[in-house]
C-alpha atoms as a PDB file:
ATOM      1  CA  UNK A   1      97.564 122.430  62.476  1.00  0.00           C
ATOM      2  CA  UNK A   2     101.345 121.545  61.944  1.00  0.00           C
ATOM      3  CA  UNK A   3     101.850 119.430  58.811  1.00  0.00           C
ATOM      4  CA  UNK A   4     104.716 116.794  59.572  1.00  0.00           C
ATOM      5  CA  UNK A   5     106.789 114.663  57.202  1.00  0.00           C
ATOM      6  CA  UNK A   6     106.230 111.027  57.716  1.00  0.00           C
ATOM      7  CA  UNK A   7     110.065 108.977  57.837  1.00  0.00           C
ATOM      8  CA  UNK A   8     109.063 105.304  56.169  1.00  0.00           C
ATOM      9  CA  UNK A   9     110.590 102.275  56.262  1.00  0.00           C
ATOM     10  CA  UNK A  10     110.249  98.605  55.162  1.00  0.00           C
ATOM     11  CA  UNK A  11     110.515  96.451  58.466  1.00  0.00           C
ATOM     12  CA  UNK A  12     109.856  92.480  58.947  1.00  0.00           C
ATOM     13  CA  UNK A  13     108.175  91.457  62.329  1.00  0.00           C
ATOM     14  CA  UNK A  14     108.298  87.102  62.610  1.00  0.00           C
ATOM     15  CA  UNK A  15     107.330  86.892  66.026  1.00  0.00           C
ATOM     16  CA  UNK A  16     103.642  86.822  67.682  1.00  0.00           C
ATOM     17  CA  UNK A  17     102.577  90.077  66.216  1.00  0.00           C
ATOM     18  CA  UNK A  18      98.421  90.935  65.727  1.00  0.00           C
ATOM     19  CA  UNK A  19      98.008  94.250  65.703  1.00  0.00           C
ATOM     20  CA  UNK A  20      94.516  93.821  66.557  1.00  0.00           C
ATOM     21  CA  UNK A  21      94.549  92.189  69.447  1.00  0.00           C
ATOM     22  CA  UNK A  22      96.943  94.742  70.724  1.00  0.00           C
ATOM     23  CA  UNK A  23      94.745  97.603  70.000  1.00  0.00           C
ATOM     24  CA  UNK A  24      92.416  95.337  71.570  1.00  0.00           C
ATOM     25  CA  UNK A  25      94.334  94.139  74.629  1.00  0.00           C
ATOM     26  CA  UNK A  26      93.106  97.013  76.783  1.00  0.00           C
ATOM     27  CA  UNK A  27      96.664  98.593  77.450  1.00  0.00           C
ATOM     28  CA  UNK A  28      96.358 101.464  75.201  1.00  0.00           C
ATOM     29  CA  UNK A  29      93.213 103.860  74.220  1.00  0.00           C
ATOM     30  CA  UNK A  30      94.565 105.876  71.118  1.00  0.00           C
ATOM     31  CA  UNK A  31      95.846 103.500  69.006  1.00  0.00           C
ATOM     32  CA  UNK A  32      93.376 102.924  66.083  1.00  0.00           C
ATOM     33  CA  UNK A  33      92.604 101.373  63.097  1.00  0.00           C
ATOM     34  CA  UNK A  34      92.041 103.332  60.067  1.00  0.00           C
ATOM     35  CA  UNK A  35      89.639 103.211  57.401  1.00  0.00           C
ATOM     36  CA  UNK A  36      92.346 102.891  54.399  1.00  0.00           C
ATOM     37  CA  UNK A  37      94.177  99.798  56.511  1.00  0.00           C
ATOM     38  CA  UNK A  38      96.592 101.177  58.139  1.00  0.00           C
ATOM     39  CA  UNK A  39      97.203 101.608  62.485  1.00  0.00           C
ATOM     40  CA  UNK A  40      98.076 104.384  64.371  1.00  0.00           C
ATOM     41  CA  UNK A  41     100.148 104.578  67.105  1.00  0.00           C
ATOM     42  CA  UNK A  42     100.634 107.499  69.872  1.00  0.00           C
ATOM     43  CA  UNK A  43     102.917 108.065  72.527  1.00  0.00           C
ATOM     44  CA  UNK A  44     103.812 110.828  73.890  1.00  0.00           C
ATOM     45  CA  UNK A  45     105.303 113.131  70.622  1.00  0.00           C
ATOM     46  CA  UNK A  46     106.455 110.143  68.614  1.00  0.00           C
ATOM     47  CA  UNK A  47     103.806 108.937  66.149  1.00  0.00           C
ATOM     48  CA  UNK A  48     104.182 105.783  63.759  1.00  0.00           C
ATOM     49  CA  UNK A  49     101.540 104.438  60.784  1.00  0.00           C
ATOM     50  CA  UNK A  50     101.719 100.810  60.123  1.00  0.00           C
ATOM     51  CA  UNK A  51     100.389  99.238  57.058  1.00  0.00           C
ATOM     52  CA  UNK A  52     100.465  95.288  57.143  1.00  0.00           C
ATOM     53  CA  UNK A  53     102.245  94.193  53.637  1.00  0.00           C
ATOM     54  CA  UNK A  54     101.828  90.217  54.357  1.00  0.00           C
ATOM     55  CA  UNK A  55     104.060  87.693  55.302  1.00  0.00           C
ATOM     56  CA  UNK A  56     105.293  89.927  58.665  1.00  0.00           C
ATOM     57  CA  UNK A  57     106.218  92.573  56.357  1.00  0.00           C
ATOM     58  CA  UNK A  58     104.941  96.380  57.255  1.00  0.00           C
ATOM     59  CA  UNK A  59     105.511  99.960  55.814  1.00  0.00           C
ATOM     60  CA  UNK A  60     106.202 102.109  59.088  1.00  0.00           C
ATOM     61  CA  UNK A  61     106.339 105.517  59.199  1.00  0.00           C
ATOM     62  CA  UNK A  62     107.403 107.475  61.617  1.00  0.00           C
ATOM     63  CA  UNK A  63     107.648 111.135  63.352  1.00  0.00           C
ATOM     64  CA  UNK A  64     109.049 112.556  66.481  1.00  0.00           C
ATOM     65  CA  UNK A  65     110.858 109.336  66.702  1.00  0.00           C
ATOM     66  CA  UNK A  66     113.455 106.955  65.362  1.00  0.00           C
ATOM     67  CA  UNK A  67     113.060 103.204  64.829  1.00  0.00           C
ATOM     68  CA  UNK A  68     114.323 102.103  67.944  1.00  0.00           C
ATOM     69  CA  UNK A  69     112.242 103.868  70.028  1.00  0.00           C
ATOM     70  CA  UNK A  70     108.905 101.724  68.312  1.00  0.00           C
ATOM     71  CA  UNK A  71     111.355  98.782  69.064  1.00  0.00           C
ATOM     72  CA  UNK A  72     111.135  99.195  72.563  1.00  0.00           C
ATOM     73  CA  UNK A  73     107.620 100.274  72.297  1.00  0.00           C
ATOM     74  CA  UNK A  74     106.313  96.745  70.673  1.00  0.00           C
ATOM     75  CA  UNK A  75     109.055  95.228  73.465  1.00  0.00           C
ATOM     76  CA  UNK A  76     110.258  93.535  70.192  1.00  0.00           C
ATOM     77  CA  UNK A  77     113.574  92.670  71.809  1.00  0.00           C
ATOM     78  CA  UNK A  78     111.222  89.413  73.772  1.00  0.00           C
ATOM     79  CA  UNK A  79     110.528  86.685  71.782  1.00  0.00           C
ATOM     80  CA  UNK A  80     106.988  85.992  72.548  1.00  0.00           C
ATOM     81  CA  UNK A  81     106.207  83.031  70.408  1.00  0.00           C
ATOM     82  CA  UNK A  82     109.141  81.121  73.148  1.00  0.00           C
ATOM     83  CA  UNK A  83     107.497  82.851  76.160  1.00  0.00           C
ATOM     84  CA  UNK A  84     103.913  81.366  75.343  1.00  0.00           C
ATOM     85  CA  UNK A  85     105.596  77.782  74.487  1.00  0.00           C
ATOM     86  CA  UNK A  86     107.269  78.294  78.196  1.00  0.00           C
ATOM     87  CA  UNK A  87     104.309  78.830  79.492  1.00  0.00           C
ATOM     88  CA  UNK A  88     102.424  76.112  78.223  1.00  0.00           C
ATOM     89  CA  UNK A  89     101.295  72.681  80.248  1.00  0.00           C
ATOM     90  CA  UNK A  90     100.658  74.740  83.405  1.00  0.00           C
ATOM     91  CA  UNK A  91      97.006  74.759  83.305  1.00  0.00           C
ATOM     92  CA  UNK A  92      94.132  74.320  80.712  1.00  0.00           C
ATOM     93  CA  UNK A  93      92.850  77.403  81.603  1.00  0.00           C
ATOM     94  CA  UNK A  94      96.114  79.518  80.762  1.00  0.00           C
ATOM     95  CA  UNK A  95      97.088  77.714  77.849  1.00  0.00           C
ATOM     96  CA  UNK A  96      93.859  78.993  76.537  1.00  0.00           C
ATOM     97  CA  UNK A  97      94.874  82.125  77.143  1.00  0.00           C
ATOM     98  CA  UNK A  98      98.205  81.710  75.710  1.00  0.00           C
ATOM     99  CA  UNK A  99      96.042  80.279  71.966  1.00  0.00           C
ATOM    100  CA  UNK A 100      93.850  83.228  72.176  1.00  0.00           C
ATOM    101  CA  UNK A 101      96.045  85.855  72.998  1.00  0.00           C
ATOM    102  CA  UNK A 102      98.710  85.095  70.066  1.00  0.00           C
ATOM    103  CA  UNK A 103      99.698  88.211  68.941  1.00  0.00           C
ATOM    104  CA  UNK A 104      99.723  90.880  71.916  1.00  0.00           C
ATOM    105  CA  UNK A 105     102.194  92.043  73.446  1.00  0.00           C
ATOM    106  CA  UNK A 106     103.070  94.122  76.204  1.00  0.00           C
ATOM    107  CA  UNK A 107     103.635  97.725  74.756  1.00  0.00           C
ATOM    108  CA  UNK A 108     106.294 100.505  76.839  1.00  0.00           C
ATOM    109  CA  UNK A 109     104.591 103.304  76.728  1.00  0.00           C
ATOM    110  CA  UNK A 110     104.995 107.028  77.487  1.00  0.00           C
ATOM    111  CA  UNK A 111     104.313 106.992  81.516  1.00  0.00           C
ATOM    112  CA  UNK A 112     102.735 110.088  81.603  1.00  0.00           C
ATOM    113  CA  UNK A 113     100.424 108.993  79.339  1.00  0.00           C
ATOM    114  CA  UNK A 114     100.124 105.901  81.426  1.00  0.00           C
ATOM    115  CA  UNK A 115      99.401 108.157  84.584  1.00  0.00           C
ATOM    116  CA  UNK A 116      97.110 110.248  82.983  1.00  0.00           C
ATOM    117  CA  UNK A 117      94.698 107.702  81.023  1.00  0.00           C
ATOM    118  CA  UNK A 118      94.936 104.911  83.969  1.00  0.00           C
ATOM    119  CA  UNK A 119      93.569 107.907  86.154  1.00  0.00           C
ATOM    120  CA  UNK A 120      90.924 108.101  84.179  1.00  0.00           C
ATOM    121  CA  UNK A 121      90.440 104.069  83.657  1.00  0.00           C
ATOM    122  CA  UNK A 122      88.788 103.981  87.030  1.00  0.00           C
ATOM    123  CA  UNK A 123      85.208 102.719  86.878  1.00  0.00           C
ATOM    124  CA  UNK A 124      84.706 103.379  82.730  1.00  0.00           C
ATOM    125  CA  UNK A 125      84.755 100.612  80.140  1.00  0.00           C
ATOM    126  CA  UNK A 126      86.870 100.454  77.818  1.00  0.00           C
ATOM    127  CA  UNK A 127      85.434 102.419  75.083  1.00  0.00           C
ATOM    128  CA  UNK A 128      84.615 105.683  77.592  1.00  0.00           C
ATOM    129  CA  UNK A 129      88.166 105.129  78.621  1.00  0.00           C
ATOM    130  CA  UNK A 130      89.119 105.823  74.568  1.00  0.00           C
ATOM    131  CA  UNK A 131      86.507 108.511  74.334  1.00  0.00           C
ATOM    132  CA  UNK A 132      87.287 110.865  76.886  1.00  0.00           C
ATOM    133  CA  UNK A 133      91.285 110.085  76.092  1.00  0.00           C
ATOM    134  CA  UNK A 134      90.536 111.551  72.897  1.00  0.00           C
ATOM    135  CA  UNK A 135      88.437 114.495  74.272  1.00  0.00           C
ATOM    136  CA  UNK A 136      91.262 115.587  76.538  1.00  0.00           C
ATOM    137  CA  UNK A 137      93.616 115.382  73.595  1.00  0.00           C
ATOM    138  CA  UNK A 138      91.727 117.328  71.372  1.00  0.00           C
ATOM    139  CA  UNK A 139      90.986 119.769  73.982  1.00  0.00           C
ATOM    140  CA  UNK A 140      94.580 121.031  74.603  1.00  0.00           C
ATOM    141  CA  UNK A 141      97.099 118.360  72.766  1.00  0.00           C
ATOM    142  CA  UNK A 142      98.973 119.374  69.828  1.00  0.00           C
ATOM    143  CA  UNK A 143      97.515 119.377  66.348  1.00  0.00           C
ATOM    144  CA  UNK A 144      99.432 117.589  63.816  1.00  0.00           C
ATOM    145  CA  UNK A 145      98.559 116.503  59.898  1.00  0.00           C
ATOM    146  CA  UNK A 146     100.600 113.544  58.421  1.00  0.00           C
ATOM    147  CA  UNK A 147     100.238 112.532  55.106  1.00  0.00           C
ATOM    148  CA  UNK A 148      96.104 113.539  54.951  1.00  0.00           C
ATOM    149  CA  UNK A 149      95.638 112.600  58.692  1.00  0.00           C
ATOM    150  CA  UNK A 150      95.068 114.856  61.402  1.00  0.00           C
ATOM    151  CA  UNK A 151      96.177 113.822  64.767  1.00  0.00           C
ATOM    152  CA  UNK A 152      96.193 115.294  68.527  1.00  0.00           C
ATOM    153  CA  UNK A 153      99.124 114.147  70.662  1.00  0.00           C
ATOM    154  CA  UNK A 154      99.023 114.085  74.117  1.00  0.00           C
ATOM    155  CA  UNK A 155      98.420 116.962  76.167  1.00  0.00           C
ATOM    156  CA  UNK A 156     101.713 117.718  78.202  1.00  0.00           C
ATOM    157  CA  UNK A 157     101.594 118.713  81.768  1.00  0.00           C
ATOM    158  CA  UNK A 158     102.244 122.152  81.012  1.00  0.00           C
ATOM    159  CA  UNK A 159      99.129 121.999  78.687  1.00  0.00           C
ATOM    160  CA  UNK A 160      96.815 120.329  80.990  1.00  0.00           C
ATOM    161  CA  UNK A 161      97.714 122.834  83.735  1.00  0.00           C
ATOM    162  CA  UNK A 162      95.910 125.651  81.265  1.00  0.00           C
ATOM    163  CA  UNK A 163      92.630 123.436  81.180  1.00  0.00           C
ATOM    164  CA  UNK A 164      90.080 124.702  83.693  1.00  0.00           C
ATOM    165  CA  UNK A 165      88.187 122.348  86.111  1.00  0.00           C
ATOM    166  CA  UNK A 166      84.953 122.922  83.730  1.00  0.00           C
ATOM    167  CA  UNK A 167      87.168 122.278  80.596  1.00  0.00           C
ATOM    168  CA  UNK A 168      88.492 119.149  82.344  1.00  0.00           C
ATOM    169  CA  UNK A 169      84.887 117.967  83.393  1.00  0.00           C
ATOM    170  CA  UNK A 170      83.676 118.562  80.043  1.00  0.00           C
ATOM    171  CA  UNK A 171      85.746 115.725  78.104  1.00  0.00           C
ATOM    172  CA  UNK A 172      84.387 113.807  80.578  1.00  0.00           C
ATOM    173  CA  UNK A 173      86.577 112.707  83.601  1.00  0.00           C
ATOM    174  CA  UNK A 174      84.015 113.382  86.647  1.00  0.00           C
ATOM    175  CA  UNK A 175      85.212 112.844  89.563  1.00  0.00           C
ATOM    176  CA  UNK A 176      88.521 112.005  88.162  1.00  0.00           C
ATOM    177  CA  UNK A 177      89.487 115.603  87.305  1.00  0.00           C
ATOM    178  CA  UNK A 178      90.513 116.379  90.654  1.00  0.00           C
ATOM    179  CA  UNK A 179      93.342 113.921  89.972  1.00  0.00           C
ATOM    180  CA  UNK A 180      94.252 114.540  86.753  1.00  0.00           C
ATOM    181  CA  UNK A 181      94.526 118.361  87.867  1.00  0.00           C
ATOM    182  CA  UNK A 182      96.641 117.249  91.119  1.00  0.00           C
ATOM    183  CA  UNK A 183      99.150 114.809  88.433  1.00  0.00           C
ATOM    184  CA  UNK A 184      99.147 117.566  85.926  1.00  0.00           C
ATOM    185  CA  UNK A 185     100.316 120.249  88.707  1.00  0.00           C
ATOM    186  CA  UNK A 186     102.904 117.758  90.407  1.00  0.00           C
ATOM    187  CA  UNK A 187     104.680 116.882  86.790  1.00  0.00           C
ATOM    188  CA  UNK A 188     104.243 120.588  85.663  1.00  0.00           C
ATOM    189  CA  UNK A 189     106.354 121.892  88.900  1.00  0.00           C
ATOM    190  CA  UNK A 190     108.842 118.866  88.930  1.00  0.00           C
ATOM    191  CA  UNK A 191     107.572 117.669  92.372  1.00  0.00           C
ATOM    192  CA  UNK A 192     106.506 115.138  90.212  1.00  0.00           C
ATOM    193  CA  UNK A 193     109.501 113.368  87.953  1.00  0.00           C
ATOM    194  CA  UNK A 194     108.296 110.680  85.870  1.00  0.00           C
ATOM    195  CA  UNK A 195     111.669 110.415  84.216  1.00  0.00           C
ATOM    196  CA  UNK A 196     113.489 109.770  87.209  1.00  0.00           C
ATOM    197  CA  UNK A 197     111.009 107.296  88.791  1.00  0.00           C
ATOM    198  CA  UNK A 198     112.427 105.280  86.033  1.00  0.00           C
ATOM    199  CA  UNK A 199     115.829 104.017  87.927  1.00  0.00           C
ATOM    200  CA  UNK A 200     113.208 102.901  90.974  1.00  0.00           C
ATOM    201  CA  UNK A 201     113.478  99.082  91.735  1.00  0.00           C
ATOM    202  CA  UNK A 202     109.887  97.625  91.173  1.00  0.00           C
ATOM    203  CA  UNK A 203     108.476  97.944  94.736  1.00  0.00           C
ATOM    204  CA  UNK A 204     109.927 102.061  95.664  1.00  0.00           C
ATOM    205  CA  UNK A 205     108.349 102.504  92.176  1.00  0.00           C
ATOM    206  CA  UNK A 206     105.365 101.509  93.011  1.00  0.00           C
ATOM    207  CA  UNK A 207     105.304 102.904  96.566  1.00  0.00           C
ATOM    208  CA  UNK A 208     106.195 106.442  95.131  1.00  0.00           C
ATOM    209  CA  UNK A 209     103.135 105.921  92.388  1.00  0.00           C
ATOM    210  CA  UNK A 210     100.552 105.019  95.689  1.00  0.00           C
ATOM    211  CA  UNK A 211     101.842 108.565  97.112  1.00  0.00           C
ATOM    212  CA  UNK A 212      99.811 110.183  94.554  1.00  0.00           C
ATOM    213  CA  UNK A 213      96.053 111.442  94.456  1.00  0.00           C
ATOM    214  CA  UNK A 214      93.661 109.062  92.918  1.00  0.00           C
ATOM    215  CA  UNK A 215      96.467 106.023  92.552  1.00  0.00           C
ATOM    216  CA  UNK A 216      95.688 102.923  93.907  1.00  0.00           C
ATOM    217  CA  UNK A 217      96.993  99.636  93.524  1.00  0.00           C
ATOM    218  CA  UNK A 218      95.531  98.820  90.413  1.00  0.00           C
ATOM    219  CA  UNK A 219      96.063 102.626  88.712  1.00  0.00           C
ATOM    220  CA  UNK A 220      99.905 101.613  90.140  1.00  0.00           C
ATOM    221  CA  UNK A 221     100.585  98.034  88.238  1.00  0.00           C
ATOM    222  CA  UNK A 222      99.155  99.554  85.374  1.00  0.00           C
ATOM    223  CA  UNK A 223     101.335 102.294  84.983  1.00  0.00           C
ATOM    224  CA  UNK A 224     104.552  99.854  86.101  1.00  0.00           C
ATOM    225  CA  UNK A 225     103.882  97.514  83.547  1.00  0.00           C
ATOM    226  CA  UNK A 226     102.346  99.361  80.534  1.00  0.00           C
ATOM    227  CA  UNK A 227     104.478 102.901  81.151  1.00  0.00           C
ATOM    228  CA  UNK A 228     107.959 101.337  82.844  1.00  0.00           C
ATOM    229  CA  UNK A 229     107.737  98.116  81.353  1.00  0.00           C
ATOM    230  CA  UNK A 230     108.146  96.244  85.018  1.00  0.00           C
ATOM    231  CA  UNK A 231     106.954  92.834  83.659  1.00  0.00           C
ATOM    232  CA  UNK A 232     106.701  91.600  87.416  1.00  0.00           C
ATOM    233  CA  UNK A 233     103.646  93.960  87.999  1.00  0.00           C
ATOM    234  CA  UNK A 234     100.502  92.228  86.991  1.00  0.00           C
ATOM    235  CA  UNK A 235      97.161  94.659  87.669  1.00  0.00           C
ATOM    236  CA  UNK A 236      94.259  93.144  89.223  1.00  0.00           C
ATOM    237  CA  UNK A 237      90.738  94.707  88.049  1.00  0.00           C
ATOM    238  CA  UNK A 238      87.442  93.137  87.820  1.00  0.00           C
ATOM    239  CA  UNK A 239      88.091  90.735  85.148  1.00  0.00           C
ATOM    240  CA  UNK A 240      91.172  89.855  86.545  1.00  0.00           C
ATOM    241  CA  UNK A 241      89.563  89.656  90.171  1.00  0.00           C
ATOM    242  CA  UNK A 242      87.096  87.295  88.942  1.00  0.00           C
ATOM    243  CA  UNK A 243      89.337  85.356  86.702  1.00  0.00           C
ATOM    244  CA  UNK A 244      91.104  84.223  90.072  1.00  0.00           C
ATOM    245  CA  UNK A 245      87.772  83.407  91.859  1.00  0.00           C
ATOM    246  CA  UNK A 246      86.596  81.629  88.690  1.00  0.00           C
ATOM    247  CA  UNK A 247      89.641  79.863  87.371  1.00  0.00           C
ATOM    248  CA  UNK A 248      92.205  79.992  90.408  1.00  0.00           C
ATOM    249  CA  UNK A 249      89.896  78.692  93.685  1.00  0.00           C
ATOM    250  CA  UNK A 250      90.732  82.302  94.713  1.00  0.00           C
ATOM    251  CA  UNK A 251      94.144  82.208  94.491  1.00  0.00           C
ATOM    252  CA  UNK A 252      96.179  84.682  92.999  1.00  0.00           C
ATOM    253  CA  UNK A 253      98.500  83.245  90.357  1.00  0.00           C
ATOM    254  CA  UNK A 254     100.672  85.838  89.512  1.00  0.00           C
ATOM    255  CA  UNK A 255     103.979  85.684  92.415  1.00  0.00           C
ATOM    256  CA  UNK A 256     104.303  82.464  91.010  1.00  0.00           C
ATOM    257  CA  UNK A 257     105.784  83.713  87.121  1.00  0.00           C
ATOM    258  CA  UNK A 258     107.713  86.430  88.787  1.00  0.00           C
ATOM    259  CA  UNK A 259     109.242  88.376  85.800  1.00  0.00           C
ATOM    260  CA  UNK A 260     106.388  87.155  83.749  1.00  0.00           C
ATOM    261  CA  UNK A 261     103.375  87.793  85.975  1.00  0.00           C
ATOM    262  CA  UNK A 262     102.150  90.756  83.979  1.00  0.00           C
ATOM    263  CA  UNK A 263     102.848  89.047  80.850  1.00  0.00           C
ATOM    264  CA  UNK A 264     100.767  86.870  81.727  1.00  0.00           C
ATOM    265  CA  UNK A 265      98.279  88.800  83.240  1.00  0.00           C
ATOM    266  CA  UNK A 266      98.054  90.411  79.777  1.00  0.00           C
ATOM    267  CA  UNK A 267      97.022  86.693  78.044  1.00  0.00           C
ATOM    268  CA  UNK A 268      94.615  85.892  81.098  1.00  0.00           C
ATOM    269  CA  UNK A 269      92.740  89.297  80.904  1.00  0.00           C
ATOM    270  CA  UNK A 270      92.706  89.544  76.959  1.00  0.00           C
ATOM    271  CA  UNK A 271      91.176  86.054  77.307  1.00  0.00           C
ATOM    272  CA  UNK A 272      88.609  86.507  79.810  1.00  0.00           C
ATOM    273  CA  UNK A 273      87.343  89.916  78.692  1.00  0.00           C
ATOM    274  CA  UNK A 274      86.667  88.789  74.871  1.00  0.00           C
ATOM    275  CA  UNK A 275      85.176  85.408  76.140  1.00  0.00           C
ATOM    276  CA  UNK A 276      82.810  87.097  78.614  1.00  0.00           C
ATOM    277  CA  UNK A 277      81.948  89.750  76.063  1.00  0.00           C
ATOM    278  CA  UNK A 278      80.970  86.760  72.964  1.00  0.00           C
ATOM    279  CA  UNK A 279      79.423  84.665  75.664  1.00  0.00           C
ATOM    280  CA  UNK A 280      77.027  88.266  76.639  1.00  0.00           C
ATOM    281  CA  UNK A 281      75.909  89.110  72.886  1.00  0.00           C
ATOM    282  CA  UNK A 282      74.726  85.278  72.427  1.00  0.00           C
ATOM    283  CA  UNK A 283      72.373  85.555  75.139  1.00  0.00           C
END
């Protein structure tokens, strides 16, 4: 176990900013919520602790990182309070959304982490997702303790590549290990360069993503918007599938807010999952 030395700082946040409902957004599946108030954030080998102070105020502390790189994580160069008020009047429906969803944001994360736990999205809820995330981390990912906490980042290519097929089946990816063994080999080699998919207009980006084993359309948006930050690419899953049966006549909505279709899509599905789920535990 590494012990690290946390970097703190006093920062001010006054835009749309719940940390909550972007641990809850169902974007990311390591960030948590600790027990003495303050939320963890991983990606890739940077690692920040926010406590909230009031008033938009936070303590953040940081390692493997700087400031701007959480910056650009928490996209906190968009002004989302403006986006939802441009937003507004379209429909009742989405400006429901827009109320509810106060708060999230769309987070640029590390796209192999993207890869990796979108991979292993398919078919799981949420909560399994975050499970066997944290299995796979603990299994082979680096060890760290900060400041009394003890962390895992996550595994590197390199280190997945050392995981057997029963190691990989055992933190619980099923049928998915196959193509978290075929990702892991691609990146490890450099056949696979996540770094340089990163000058890719939107479309060859997401054509390239397709190429690989176990990536649908779906797995593909996901890791666009959440790991490259392509704001255009709005993921359609169940909820989001039924949301546009339900809400749309059918119709998909998204072409029609072009660089803010997964923006969007990130209100909408925030919106419709945590309805759904408090309109299930009444019954």
């Amino acid at each position: 176990m590494h012990t690290v030395s946390l970097t703190h700082q006093l920062v001010a946040i006054q835009d749309d900013f719940d940390l909550d409902k972007i641990i809850e957004s169902g974007q990311c599946f390591r960030p948590q919520k600790l027990s003495d108030g303050r939320y963890r954030f991983l990606s890739g080998s940077a690692l920040l602790y926010l406590t909230p102070l009031g008033d938009g105020q936070y303590d953040a502390a940081w390692y493997g990182s700087d400031r701007e790189y959480w910056v650009d994580y928490f996209d906190l160069g968009r002004n989302y309070a403006a986006l939802r008020c441009s937003l507004a009047g379209q429909s009742s429906y989405l400006d429901k959304s827009l109320d509810f969803g106060q708060g999230i944001r769309i987070l640029h994360q590390d796209p192999w982490e993207m890869l990796i736990t979108f991979l292993i999205s398919q078919r799981k809820s949420i909560p399994a997702i975050r499970t066997a995330v944290e299995h796979l981390a603990r299994c082979c990912g680096e060890p760290l303790s900060a400041e009394g906490d003890e962390v895992f980042l996550f595994p590197t290519p390199q280190q997945l590549c050392g995981l057997s097929e029963a190691q990989l089946m055992g933190c619980g990816l099923g049928y998915r290990t196959r193509y978290i063994q075929n990702a892991a080999a691609q990146a490890s080699s450099g056949t696979l360069d996540l770094g340089a998919l990163a000058a890719l207009p939107d479309d060859v980006l997401f054509s390239r993503l397709l190429e690989l084993d176990g990536v649908g359309k779906k797995v593909a948006n996901c890791v666009c918007l959440f790991g490259y930050g392509r704001t255009a690419m709005a993921p359609i899953d169940v909820w989001i599938q039924r949301l546009i049966d339900e809400e749309f006549g059918g119709r998909d909505p998204f072409p029609s807010y072009d660089q803010q279709a997964g923006i969007v899509q990130q209100y909408l599905f925030y919106y419709k999952r945590s309805t759904s789920r408090s309109v299930a535990h009444k019954k």
